[in-house]
C-alpha atoms as a PDB file:
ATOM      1  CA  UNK A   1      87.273  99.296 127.486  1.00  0.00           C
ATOM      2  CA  UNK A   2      89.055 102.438 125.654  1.00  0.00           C
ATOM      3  CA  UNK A   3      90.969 102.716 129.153  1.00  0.00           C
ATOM      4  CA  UNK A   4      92.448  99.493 128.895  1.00  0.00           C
ATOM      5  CA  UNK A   5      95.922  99.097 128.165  1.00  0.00           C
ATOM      6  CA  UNK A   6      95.084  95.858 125.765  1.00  0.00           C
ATOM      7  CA  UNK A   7      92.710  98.604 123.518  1.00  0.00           C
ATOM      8  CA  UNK A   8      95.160 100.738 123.401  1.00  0.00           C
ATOM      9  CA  UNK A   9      98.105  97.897 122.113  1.00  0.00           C
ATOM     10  CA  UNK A  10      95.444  97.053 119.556  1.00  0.00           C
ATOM     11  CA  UNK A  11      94.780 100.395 118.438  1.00  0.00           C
ATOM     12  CA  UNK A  12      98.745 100.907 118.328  1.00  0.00           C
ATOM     13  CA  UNK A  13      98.812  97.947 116.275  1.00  0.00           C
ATOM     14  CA  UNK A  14      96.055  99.294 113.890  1.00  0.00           C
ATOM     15  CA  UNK A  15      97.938 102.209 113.269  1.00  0.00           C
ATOM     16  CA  UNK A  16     101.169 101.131 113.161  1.00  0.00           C
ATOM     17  CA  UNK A  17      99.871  99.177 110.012  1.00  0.00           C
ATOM     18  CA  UNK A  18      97.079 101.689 108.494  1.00  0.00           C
ATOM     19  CA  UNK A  19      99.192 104.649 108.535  1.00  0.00           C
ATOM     20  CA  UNK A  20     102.221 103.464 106.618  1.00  0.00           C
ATOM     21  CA  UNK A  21     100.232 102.601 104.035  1.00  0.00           C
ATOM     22  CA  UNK A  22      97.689 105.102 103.638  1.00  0.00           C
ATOM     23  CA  UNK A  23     101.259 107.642 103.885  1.00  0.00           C
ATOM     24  CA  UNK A  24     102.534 105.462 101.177  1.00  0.00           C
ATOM     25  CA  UNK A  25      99.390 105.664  99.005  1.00  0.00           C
ATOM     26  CA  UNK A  26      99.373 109.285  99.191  1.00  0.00           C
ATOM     27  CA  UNK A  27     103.194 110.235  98.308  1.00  0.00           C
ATOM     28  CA  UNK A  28     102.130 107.643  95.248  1.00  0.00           C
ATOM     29  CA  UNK A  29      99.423 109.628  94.340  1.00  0.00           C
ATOM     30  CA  UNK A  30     101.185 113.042  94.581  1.00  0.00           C
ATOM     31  CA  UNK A  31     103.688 112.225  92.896  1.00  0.00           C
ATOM     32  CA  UNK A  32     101.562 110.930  89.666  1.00  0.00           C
ATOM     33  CA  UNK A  33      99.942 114.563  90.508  1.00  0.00           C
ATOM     34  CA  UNK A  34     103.301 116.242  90.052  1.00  0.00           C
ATOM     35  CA  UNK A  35     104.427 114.607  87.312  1.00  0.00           C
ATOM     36  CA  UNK A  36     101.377 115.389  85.469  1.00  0.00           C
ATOM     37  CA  UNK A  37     102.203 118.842  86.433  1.00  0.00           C
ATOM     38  CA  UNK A  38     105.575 119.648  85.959  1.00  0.00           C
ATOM     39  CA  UNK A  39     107.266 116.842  83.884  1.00  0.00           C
ATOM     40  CA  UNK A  40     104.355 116.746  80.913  1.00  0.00           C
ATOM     41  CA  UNK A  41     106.539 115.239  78.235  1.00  0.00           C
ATOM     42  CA  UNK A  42     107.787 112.690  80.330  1.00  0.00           C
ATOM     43  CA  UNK A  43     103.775 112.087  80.763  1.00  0.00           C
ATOM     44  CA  UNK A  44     103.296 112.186  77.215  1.00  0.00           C
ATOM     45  CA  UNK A  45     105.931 109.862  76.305  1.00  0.00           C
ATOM     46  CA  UNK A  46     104.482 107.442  73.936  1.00  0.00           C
ATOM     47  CA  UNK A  47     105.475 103.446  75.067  1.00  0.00           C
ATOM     48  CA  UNK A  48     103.782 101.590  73.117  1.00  0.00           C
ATOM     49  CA  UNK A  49     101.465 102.921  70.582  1.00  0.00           C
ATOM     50  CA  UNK A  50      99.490 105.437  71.602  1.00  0.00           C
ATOM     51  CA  UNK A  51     100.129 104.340  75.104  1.00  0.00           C
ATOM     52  CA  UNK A  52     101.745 106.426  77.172  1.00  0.00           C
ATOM     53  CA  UNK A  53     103.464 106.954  80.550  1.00  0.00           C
ATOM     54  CA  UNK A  54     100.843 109.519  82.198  1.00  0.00           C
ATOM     55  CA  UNK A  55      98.362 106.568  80.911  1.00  0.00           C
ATOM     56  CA  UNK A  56     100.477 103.664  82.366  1.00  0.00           C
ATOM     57  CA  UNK A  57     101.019 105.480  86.203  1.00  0.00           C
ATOM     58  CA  UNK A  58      97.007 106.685  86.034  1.00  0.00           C
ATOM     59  CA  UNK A  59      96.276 102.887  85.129  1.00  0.00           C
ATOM     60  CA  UNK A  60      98.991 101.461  87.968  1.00  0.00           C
ATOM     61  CA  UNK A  61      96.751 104.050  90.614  1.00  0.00           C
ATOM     62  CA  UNK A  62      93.985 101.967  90.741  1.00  0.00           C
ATOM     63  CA  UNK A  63      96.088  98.828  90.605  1.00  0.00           C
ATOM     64  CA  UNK A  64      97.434 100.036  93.807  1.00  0.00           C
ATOM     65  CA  UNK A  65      94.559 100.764  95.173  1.00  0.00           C
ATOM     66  CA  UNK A  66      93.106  97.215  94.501  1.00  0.00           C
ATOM     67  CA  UNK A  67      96.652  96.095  96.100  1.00  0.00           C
ATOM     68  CA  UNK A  68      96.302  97.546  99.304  1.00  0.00           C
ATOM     69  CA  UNK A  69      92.800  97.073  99.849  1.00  0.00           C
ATOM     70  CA  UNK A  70      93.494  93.290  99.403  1.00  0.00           C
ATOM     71  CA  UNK A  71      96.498  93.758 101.403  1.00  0.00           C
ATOM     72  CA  UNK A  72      94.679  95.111 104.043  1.00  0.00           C
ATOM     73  CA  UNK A  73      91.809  92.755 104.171  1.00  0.00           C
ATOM     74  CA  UNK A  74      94.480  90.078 104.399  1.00  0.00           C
ATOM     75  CA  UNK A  75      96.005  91.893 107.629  1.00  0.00           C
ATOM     76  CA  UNK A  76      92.475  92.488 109.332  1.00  0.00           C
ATOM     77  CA  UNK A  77      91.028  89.072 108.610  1.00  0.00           C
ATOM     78  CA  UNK A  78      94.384  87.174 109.774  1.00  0.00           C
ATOM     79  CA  UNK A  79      95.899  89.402 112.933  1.00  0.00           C
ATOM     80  CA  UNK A  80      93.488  92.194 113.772  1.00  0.00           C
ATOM     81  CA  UNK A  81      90.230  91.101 113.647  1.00  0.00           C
ATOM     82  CA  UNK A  82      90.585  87.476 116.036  1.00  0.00           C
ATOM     83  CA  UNK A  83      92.435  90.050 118.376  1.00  0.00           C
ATOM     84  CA  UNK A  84      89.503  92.686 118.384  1.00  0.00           C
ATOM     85  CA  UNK A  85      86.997  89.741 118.983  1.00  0.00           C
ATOM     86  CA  UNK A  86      89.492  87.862 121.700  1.00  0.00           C
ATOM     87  CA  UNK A  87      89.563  91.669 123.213  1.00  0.00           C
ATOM     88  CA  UNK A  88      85.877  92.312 123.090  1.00  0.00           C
ATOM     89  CA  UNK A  89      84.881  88.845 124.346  1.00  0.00           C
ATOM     90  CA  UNK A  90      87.215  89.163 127.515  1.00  0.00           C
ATOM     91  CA  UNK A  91      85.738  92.662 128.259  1.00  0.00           C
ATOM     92  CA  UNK A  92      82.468  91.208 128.017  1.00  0.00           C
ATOM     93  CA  UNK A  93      83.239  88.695 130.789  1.00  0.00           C
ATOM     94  CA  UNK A  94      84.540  91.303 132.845  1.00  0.00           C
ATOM     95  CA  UNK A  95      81.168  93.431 133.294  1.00  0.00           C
END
């Protein structure tokens, strides 16, 4: 099955999708890193109250976390995962 050229379109597809996002996720979460690091008052900056910026992006990380879970989940349960099973089921009836 790992041979096949339709496992290795779906795993193209996979990561085609997976990376990009997880790439995305990651320059996101640098850069709330590097801001923290090098541009403290902007961090510091008070919004509203004694809200401020470094709260607001911190706050937004797990937002986007929740985001692209969901977003994910969406993609898997809608194109992925019926062509997984449709894959799996016609390698079954090959054996």
């Amino acid at each position: 099955m790992q041979n096949s050229d339709e496992f290795a379109q779906l795993r193209t597809k996979f990561r085609k999708f997976v990376f990009p996002l997880t790439a995305l996720f990651l320059a996101w979460y640098f850069l709330y890193v590097l801001l923290s690091v090098f541009a403290r008052e902007f961090m510091g900056t008070r919004v509203v109250g004694n809200v401020t910026w470094g709260l607001i992006l911190g706050l937004l990380q797990f937002v986007s976390t929740f985001v692209i879970t969901m977003v994910y989940a969406r993609w898997a349960d809608r194109v992925f995962d019926p062509e997984a099973e449709a894959l799996a089921r016609r390698m079954g009836e090959q054996k």
